[in-house]
Protein backbone atom coordinates (compact mmCIF):
# COMPACT_ATOMS: atom_id res chain seq x y z
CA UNK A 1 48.19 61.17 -14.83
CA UNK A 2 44.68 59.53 -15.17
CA UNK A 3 42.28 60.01 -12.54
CA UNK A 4 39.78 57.25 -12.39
CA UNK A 5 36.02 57.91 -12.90
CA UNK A 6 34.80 55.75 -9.59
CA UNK A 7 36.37 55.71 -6.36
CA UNK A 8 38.83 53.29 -6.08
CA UNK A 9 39.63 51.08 -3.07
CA UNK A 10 43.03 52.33 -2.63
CA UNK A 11 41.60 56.01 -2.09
CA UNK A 12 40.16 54.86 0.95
CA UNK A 13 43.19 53.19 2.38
CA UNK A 14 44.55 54.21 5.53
CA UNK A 15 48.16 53.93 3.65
CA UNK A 16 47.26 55.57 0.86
CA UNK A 17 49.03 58.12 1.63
CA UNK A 18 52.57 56.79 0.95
CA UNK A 19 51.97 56.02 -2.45
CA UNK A 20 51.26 58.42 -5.05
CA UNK A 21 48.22 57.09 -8.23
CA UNK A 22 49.87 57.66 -12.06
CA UNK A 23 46.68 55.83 -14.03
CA UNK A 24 44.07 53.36 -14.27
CA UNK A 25 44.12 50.31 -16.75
CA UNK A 26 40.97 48.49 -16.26
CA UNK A 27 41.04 46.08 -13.15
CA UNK A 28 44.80 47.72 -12.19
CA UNK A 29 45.65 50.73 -10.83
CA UNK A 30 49.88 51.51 -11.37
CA UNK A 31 51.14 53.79 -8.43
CA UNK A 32 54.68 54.90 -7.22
CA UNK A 33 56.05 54.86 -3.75
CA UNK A 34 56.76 57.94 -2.42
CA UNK A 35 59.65 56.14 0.13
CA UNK A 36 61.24 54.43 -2.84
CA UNK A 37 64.07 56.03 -4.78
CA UNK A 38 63.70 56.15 -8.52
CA UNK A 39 60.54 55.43 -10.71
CA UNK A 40 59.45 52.57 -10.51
CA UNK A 41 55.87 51.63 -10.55
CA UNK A 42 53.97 48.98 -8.65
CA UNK A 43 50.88 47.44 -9.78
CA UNK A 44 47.49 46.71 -7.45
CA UNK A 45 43.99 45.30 -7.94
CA UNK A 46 40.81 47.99 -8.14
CA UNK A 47 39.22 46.57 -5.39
CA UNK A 48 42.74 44.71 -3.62
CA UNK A 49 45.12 46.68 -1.70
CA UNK A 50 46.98 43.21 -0.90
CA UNK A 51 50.26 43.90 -3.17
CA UNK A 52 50.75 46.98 -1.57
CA UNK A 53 50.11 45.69 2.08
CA UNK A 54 52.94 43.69 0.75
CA UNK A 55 55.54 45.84 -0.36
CA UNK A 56 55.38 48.26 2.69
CA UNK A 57 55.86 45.32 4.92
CA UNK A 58 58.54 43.79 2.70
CA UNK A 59 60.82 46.67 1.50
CA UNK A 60 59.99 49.27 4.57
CA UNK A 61 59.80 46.42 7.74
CA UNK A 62 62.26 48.65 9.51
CA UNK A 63 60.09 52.12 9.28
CA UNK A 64 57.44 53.19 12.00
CA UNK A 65 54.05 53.29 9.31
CA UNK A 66 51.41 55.57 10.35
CA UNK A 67 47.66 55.18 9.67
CA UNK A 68 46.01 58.16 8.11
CA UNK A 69 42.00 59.14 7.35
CA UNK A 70 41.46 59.63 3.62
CA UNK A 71 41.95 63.34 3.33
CA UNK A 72 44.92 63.42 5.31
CA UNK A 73 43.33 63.60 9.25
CA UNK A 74 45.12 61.05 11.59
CA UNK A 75 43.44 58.83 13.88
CA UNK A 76 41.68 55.58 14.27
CA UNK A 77 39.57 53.92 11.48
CA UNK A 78 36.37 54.61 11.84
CA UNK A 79 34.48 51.61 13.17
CA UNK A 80 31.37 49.80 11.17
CA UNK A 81 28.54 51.05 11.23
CA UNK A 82 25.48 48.53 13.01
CA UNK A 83 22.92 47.34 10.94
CA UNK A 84 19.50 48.36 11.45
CA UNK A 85 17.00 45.29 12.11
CA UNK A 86 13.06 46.65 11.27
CA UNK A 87 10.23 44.20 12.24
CA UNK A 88 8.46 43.15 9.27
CA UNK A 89 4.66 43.40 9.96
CA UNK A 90 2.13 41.22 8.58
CA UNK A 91 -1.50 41.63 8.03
CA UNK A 92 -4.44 39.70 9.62
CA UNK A 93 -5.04 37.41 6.74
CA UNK A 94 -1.90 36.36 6.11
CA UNK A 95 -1.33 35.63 9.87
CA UNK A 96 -4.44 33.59 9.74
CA UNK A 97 -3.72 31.58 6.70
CA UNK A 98 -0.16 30.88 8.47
CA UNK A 99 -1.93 29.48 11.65
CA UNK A 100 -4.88 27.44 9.54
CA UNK A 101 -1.99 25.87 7.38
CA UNK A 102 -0.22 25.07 10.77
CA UNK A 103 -3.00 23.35 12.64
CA UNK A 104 -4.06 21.45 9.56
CA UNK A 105 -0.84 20.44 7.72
CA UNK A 106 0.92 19.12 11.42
CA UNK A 107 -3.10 17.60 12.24
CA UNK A 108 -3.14 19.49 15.24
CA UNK A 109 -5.98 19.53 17.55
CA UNK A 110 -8.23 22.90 16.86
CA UNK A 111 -8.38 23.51 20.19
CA UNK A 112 -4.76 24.81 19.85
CA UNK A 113 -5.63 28.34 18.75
CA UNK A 114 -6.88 28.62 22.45
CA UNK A 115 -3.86 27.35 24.30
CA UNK A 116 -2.16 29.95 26.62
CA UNK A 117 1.77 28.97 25.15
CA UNK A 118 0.64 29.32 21.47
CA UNK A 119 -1.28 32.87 22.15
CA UNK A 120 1.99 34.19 23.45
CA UNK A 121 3.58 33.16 20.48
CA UNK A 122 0.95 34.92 18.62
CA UNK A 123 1.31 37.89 20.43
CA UNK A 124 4.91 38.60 19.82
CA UNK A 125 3.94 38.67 16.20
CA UNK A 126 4.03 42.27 14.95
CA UNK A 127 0.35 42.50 12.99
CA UNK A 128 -0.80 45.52 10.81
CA UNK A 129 -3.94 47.46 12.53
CA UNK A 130 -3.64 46.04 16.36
CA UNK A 131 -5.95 43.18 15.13
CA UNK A 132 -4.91 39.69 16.88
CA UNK A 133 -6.06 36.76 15.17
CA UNK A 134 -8.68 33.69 16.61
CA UNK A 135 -8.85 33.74 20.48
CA UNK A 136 -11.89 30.51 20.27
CA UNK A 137 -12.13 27.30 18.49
CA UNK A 138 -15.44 28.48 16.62
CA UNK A 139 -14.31 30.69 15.45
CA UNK A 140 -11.06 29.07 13.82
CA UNK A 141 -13.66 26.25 12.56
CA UNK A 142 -15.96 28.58 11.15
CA UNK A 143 -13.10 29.86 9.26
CA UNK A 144 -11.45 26.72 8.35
CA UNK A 145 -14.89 25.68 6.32
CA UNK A 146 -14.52 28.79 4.28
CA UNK A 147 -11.10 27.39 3.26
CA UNK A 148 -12.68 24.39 2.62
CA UNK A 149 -15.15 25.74 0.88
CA UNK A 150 -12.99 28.23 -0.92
CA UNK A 151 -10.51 25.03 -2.46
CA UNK A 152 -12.85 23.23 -2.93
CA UNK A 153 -14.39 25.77 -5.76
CA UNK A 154 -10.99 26.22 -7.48
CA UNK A 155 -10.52 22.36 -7.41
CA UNK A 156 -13.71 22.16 -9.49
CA UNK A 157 -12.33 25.14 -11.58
CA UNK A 158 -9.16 22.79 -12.04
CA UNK A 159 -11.58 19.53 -13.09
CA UNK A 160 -13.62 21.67 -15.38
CA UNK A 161 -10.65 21.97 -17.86
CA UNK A 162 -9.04 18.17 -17.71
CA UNK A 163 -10.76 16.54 -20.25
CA UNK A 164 -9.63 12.91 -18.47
CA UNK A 165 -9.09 11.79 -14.75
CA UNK A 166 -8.07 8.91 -13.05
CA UNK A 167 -9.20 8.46 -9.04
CA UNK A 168 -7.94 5.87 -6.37
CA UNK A 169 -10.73 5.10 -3.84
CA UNK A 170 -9.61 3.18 -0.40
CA UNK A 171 -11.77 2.89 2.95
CA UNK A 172 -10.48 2.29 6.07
CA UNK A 173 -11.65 2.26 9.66
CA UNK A 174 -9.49 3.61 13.05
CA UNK A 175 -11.16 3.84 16.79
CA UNK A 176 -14.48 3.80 15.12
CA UNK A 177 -14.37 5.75 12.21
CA UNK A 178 -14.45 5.26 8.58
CA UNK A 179 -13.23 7.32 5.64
CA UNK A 180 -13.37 7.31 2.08
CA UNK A 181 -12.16 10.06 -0.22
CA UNK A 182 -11.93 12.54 2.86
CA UNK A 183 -15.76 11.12 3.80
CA UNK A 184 -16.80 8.98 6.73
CA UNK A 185 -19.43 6.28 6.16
CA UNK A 186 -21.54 5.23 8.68
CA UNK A 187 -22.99 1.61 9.03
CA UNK A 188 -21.62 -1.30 7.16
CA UNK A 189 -19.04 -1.13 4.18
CA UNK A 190 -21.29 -3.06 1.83
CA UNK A 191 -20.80 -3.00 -1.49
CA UNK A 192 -23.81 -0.90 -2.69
CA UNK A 193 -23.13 1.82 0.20
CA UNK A 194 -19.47 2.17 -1.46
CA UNK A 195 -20.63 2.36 -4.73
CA UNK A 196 -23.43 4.99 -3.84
CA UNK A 197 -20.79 6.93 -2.03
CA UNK A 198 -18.52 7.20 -4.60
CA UNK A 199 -21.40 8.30 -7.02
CA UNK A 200 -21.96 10.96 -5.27
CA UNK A 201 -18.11 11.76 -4.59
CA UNK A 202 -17.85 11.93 -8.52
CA UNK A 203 -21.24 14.06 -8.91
CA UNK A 204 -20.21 16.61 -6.69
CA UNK A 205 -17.42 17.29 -8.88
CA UNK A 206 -18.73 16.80 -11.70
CA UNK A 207 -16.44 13.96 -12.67
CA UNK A 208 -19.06 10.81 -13.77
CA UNK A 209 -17.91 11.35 -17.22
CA UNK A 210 -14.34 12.52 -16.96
CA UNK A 211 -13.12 9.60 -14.94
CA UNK A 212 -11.47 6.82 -17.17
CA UNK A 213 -10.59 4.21 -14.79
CA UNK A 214 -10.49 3.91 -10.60
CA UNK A 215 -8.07 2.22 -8.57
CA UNK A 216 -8.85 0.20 -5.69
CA UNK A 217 -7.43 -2.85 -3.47
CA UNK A 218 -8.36 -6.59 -3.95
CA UNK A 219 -11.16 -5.91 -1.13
CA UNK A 220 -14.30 -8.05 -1.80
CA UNK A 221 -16.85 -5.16 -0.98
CA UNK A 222 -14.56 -2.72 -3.38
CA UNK A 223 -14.61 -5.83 -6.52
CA UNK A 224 -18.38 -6.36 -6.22
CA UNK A 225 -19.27 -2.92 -6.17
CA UNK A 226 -17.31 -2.21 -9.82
CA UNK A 227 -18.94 -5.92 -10.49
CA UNK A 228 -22.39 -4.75 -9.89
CA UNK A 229 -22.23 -1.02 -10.92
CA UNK A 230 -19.48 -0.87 -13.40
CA UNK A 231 -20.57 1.32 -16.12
CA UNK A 232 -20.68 -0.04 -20.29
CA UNK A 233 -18.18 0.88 -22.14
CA UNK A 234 -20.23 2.22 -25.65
CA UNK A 235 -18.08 -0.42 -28.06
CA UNK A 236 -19.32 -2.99 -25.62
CA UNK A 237 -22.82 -2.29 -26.27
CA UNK A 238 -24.68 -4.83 -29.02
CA UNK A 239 -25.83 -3.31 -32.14
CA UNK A 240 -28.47 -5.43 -33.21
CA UNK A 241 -31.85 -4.20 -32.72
CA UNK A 242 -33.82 -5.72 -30.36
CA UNK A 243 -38.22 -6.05 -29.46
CA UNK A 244 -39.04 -3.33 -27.11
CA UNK A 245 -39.58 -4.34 -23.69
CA UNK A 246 -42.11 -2.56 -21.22
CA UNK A 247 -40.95 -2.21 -17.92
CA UNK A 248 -43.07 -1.47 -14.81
CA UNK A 249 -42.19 1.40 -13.66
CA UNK A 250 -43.33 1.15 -9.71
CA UNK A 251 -40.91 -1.55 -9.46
CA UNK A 252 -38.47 0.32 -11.13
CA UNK A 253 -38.46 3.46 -9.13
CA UNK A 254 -38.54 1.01 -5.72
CA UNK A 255 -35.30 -1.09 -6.11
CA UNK A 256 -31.84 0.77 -5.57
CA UNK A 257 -29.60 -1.28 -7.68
CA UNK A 258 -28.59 -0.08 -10.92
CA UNK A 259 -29.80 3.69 -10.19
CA UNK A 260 -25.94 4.77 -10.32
CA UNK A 261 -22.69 3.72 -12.28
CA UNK A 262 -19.58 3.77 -11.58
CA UNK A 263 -16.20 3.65 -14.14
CA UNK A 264 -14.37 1.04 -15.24
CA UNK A 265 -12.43 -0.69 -12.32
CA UNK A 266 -8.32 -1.76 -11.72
CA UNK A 267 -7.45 -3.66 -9.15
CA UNK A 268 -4.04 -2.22 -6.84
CA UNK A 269 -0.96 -3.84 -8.91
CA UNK A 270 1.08 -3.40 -5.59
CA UNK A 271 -1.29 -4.98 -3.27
CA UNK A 272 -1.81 -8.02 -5.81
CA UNK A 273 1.82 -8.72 -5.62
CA UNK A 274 1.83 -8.40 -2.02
CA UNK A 275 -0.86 -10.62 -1.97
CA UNK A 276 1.00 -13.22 -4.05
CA UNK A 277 4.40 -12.78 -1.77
CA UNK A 278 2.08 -13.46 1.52
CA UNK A 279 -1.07 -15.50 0.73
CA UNK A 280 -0.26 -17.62 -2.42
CA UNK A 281 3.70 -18.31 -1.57
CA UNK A 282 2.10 -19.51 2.06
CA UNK A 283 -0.76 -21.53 0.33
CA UNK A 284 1.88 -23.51 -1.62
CA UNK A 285 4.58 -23.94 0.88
CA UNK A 286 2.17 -24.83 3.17
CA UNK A 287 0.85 -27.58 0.65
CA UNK A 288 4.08 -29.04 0.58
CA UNK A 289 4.82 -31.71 3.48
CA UNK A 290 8.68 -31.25 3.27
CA UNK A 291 8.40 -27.64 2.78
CA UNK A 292 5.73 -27.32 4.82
CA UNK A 293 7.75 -28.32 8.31
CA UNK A 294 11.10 -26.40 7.26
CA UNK A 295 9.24 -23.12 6.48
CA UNK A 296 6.99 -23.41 9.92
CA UNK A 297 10.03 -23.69 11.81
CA UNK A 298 12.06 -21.47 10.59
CA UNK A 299 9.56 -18.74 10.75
CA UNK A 300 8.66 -19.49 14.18
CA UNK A 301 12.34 -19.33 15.68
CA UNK A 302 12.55 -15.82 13.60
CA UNK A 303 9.44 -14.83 15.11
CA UNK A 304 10.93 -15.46 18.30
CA UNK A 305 13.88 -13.80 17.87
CA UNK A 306 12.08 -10.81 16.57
CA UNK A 307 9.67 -11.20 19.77
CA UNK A 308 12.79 -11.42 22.14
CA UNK A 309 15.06 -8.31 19.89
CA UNK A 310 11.99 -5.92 20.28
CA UNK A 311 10.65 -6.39 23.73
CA UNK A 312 13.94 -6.55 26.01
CA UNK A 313 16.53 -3.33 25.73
CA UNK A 314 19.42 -6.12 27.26
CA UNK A 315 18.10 -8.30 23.98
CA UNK A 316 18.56 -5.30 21.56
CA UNK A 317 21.92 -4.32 22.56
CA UNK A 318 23.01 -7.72 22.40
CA UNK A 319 21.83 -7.83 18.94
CA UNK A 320 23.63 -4.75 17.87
CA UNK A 321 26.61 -6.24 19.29
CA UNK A 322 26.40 -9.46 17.55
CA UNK A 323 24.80 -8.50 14.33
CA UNK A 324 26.20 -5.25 13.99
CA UNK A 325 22.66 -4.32 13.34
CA UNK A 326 18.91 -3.78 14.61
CA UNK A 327 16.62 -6.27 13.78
CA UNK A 328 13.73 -5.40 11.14
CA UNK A 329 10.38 -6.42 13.28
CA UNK A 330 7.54 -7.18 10.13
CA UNK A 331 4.35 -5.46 9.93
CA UNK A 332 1.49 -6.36 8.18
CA UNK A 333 0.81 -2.09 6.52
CA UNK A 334 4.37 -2.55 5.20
CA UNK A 335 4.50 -4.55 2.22
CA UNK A 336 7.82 -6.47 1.84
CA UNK A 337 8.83 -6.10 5.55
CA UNK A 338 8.60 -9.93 5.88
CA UNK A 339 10.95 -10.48 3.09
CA UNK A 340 13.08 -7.66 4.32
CA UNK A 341 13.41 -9.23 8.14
CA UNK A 342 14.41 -12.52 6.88
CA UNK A 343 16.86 -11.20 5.22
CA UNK A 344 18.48 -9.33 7.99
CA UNK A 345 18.42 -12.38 9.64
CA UNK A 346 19.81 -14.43 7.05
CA UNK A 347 22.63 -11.95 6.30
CA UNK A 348 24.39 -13.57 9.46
CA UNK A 349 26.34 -16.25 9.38
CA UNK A 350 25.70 -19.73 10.64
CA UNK A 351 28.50 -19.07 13.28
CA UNK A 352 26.83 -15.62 14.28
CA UNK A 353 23.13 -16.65 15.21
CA UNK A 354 24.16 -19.59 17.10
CA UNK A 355 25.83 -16.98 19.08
CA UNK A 356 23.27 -14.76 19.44
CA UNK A 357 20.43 -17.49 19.88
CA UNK A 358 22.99 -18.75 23.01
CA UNK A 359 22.93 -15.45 24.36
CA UNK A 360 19.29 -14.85 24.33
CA UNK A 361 18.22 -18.39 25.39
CA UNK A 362 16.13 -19.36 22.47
CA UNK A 363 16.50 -22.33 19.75
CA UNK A 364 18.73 -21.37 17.02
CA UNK A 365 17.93 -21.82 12.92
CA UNK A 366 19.00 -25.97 11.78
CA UNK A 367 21.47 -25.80 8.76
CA UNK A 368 18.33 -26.66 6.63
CA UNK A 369 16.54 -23.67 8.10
CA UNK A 370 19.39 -21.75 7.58
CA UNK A 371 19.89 -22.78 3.78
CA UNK A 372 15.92 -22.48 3.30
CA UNK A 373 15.67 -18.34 4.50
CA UNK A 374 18.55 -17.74 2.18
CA UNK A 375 16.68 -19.55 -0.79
CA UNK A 376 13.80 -18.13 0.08
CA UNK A 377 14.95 -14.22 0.13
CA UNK A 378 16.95 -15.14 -2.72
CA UNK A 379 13.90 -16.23 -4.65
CA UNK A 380 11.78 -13.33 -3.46
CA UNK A 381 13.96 -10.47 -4.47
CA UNK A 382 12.68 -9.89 -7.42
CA UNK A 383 9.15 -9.94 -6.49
CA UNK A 384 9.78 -7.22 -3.58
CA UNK A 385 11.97 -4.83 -5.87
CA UNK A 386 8.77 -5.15 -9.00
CA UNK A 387 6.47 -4.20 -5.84
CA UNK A 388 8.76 -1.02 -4.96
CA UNK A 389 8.88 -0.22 -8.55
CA UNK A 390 5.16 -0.50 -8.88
CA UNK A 391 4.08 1.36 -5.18
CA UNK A 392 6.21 3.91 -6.98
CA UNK A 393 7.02 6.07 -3.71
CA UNK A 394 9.15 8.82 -6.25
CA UNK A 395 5.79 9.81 -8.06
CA UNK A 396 7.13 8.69 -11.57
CA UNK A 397 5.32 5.13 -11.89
CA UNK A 398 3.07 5.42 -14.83
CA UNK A 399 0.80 2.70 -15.78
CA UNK A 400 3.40 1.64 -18.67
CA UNK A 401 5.49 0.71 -16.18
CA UNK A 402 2.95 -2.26 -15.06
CA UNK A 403 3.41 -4.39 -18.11
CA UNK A 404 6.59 -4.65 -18.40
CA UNK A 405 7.41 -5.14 -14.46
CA UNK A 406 5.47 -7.92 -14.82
CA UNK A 407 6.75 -9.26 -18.35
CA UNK A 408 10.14 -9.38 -16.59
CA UNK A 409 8.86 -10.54 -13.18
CA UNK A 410 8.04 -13.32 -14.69
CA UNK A 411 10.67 -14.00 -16.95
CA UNK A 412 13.41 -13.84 -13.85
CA UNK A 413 11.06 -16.02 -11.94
CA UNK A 414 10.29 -18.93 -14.68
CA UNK A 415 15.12 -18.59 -14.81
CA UNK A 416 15.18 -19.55 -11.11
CA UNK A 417 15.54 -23.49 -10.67
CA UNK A 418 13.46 -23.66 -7.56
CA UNK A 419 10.41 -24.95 -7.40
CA UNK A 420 8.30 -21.99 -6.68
CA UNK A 421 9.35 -20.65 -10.13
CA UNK A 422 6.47 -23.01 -11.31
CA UNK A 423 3.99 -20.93 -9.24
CA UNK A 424 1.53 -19.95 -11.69
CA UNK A 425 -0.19 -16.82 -9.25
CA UNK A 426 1.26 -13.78 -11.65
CA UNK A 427 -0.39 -15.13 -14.52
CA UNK A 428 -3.64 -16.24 -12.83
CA UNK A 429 -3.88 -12.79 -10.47
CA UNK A 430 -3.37 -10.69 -13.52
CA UNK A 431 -4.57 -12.59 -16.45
CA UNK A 432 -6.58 -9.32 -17.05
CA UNK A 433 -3.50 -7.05 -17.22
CA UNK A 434 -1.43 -9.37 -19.65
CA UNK A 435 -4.24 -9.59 -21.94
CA UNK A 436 -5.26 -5.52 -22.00
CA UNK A 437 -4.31 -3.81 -24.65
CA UNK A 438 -4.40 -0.53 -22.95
CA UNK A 439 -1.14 -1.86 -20.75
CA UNK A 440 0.12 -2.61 -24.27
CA UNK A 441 -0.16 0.43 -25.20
CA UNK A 442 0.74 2.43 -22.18
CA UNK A 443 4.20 0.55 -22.35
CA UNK A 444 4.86 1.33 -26.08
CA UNK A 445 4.31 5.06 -25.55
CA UNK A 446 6.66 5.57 -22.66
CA UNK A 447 9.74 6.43 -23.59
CA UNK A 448 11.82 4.32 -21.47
CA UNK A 449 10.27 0.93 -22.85
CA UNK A 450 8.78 1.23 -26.17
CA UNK A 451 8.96 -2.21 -27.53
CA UNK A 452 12.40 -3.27 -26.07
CA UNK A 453 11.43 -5.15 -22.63
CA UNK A 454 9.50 -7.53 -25.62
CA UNK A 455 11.46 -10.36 -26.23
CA UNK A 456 10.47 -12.34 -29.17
CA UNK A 457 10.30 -10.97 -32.80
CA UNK A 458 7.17 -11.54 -33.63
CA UNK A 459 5.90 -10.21 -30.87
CA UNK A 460 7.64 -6.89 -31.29
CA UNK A 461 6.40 -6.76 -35.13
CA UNK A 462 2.68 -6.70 -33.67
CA UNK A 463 3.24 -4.54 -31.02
CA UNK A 464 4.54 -2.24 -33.69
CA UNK A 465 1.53 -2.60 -35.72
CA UNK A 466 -0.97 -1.99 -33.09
CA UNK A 467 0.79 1.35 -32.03
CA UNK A 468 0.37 2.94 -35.79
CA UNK A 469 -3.27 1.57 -36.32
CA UNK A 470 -4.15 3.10 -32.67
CA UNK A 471 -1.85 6.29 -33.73
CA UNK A 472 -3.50 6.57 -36.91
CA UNK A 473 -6.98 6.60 -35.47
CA UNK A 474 -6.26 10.10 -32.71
CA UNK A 475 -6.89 13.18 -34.00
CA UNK A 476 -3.33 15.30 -34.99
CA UNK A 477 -2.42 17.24 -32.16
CA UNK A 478 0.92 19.47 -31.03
CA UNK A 479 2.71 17.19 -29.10
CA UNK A 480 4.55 18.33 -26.22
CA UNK A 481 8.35 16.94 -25.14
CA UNK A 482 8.67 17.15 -21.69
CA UNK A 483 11.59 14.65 -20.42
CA UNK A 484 11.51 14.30 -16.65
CA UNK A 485 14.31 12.81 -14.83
CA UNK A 486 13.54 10.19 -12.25
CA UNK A 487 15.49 10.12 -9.04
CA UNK A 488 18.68 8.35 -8.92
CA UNK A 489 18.16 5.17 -6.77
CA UNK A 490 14.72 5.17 -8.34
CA UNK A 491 16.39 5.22 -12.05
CA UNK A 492 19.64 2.74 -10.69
CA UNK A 493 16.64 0.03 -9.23
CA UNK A 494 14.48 -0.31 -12.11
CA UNK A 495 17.87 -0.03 -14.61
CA UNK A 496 18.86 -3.44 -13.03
CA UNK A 497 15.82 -4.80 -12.52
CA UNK A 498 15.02 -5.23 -16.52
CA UNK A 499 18.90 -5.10 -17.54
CA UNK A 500 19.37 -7.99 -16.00
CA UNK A 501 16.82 -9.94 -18.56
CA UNK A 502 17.36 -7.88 -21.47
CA UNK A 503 20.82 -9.25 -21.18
CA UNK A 504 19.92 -12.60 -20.58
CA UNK A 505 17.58 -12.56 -23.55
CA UNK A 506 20.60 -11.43 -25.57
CA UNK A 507 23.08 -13.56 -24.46
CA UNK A 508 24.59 -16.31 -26.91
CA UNK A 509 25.39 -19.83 -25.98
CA UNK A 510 29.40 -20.16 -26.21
CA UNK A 511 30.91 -22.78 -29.28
C-alpha cells in the first residue's frame, strides 16, 4: 500500500475511519470499505470526500454512523478557529496626503480640517508615533502650498523632456472672479492683458518655445490677442535683404505692444460648430419670411412647454405620464441641448402633445410646426453627432479627426434636399482648416482614416504624394506601434457617422 507524501483530505475526515487507504494515483486516492464484503475498491478526489459521503449514505442508510477525531478520539468537530483582525497603522504623512487629496479633489472648504465631526473621524484613525494631523486652517494651507509647490517642480521636470506641447487657454468669470490657466486676472479681459498673461503662464514653465499651437474659443478678446501677438513662423519670414532701419529706442522701451509673443493660434472646432447650429442656422431662418414665422412659433410653444414641464411637479408628472418621458430643458453651457429638446419633443406624436398641451393649458404645435421640428432635428443630426465626435468626451479625438468630420459633415449636409443644405457657414467658419495642410496631414497619419474618408481620385493621388515628400523630409526614427482601442459607443458613433458616406460615395446607380 502507498502512503501519500502530503496529507490528504480524507485523513482528516471524521469518517475516515470506516474506510481503509490502498494508494494514491495523482488527483485519486482508491480505498476499501471496511463494512463492505469482498474487495472492492472505491475511488475519491484528493481534496473531495463527496463519493464517499455518498456511498455510506447509499449502501449503509440503515447503520447508526459515528463521527470520529483523526487519530481515533470521539467527539465533536472541532469548531473554526476566529480570524484575527490587526489595525493597520499609518504614518503622519501619509494621513496628511490622504486628507489634502480629500479637501482638494471633492473642493472642499479648508476650513474642514477644523470641523468637530471630521476631527473625530480623524481620531479613530490608528497613526504611527501618537502624532494627529492639522488641528487649524494655516496650517493645512501652509502645507497645501508645499504641494503646490512640490508638483509644480516635477511638472516642469515632465516639460523639460517633451520636445513639443500643445495648451488650451479659456477665461471665465463666476461671483466676481476670473481664471485663466488656474490664474485669476484682475481688471478687464482685454486682449493685451490675456496675451501678457499667458506669456508669462508659458515663461514660468519654460514652454515659449515648446508650444506648437494653442486652443482657444471664438472669443473676440482671445482672436485679437493671437492677431496682435501671434508669433512668425521662421518659413514665413522674407529673405530678401532689406536697408537698415534705426529705431528710437525711448519710444521703443515705452510702448507695451509687441514686447511678448505668443504661438500660433486654433480656434475651438466644437464651439465653431456650435456656433453654426445656434447663431448662423438662426441668422438664416430668421432671414426667411416663411421660415421665419414657423420657426418663432414653434420654438416659443416648446419654450413654454419646457417653462410649464420644469417649474410645476403636477406638470412633470403629467409629462411622464403622457410622454413616457422627462422633458430635456436647454441650456446655453451644453452644446446640442437645443437640438436634443426638440427632439424629445418631436418624438411624440401629433395625437400625444395635443394631449398633453390640453392637460397643461397651453397652445399646442400646428401640423406645420409639427412637420418643421421633425425636419429640423432631422437636418441637424449630423451636425450635433460631428460636434460630440469633435468635443471628444472619451479622450481619443486627435486633431486628424477634424478634417475628416468636417469633409463628411459636409458631404451629408450638401445630400439633404432642404434648403439649409445650401448654408455655406462650414466652409466660410473654417475656410482656414480645409485649406491647412497640417489637418491634411494629421488625417493621413491616423490610422483609422488615412486617405479613405477622400472621395475623389485625384484627390487621393495628391494626398498620397504630399505624405511621402513630408515623410521623406523627418529624420529616420524607431517608430513605436501602440494601437489603442476607443470605447465602444465612442467607436459605434463615429463608425456610422462616415460609413454612411463612404457608402454613398460607393454606391452605383442601378441599369
Amino acid at each position: 500500500m502507498e502512503r501519500p507524501t502530503t496529507r490528504l483530505t480524507f485523513e482528516g475526515w471524521r469518517y475516515s475511519h470506516y474506510f481503509e487507504l490502498v494508494e494514491t494515483k495523482g488527483k485519486n486516492v482508491s480505498v476499501r470499505c471496511t463494512l463492505c464484503p469482498g474487495e472492492k475498491l472505491l475511488s475519491a478526489a484528493v481534496n473531495s470526500n463527496a463519493n464517499l459521503a455518498k456511498h455510506l449514505k447509499g449502501k449503509h442508510a440503515n447503520m447508526k454512523l459515528v463521527a470520529q477525531l483523526p487519530g481515533g478520539n470521539d467527539g465533536p468537530s472541532p469548531k473554526q478557529q476566529k480570524l484575527q483582525f490587526h489595525h493597520h497603522q499609518v504614518s503622519k504623512q501619509e494621513l496628511d496626503k490622504l486628507v489634502a487629496s480629500f479637501v482638494v479633489e471633492e473642493m472642499l472648504p479648508i476650513n474642514t480640517v477644523e470641523s468637530p465631526t471630521f476631527r473625530k473621524i480623524l481620531s479613530k484613525i490608528p497613526i504611527t508615533g501618537g502624532r494627529r494631523p492639522w488641528t487649524d486652517r494655516k496650517t493645512f494651507t501652509g502645507y497645501l502650498d508645499e504641494c503646490y509647490l512640490k508638483m509644480e517642480s516635477e511638472l516642469k521636470k515632465t516639460f523639460e523632456s517633451v520636445p513639443y506641447v500643445s495648451t488650451t487657454a479659456d477665461i471665465w468669470s463666476c461671483h466676481n472672479r476670473t481664471a485663466i490657466a488656474c490664474k485669476r486676472i484682475k481688471g478687464r479681459h482685454t486682449f493685451d492683458v490675456i496675451g501678457f498673461e499667458m506669456e508669462q503662464i508659458h515663461s514660468a514653465f519654460s514652454l515659449s518655445h515648446r508650444i506648437t499651437a494653442t486652443v482657444t474659443d471664438n472669443g473676440s478678446n482671445f482672436v485679437k490677442a493671437f492677431k496682435m501677438f501671434a508669433s512668425t513662423e521662421p518659413y514665413e519670414e522674407e529673405e530678401d535683404e532689406q536697408d537698415v532701419v534705426f529705431t528710437d529706442m525711448e519710444e521703443l522701451l515705452g510702448t507695451t505692444e509687441g514686447q511678448f509673443s505668443l504661438p500660433p493660434h486654433f480656434r475651438c472646432a466644437s464651439h465653431t460648430l456650435n456656433l453654426i447650429s445656434c447663431n448662423d442656422i438662426d441668422k438664416w431662418l430668421s432671414s426667411n419670411s416663411d421660415s421665419k414665422c414657423v420657426y418663432r412659433s414653434a420654438t416659443a410653444k416648446c419654450a413654454a412647454l419646457w417653462t410649464k414641464a420644469s417649474c410645476s411637479t403636477v406638470a412633470a408628472e403629467i409629462v411622464d405620464e403622457i410622454c413616457g418621458k422627462k422633458l430635456i430643458v436647454p441650456t446655453s453651457t451644453r452644446w446640442n441641448s437645443f437640438h436634443d429638446a426638440l427632439s424629445r419633443i418631436s418624438d411624440n406624436s401629433v395625437i400625444d402633445l395635443n394631449r398633453l398641451c390640453a392637460r397643461l393649458d397651453i397652445r399646442a404645435p400646428t401640423e406645420r410646426e409639427y412637420l418643421f421640428l421633425k425636419e429640423y432635428c432631422s437636418v441637424l443630426k449630423p451636425l450635433t453627432v460631428a460636434l460630440d465626435i469633435l468635443q471628444g468626451e472619451d479622450n481619443n479625438s486627435y486633431y486628424g479627426f477634424l478634417l475628416p468630420t468636417l469633409e463628411t459633415l459636409m458631404s451629408r449636409t450638401l445630400a439633404l434636399s432642404d434648403g439649409l443644405s445650401r448654408m455655406t457657414a462650414i466652409k466660410t467658419r473654417f475656410a482656414p482648416v480645409l485649406e491647412s495642410k497640417e489637418a491634411l496631414l494629421a488625417a493621413l497619419t491616423l490610422p483609422k482614416f488615412k486617405v479613405r474618408w477622400i472621395g475623389a481620385a485625384e484627390r487621393r493621388e495628391a494626398a498620397r504624394a504630399l505624405l511621402i515628400a513630408e515623410r521623406r523630409t523627418l529624420p529616420q526614427e524607431p517608430a513605436e506601434n501602440k494601437k489603442e482601442k476607443l470605447p465602444l459607443t465612442a467607436a459605434l458613433l463615429r463608425l456610422t457617422f462616415f460609413l454612411l458616406v463612404r457608402r454613398r460615395k460607393t454606391q452605383r446607380p442601378l441599369a
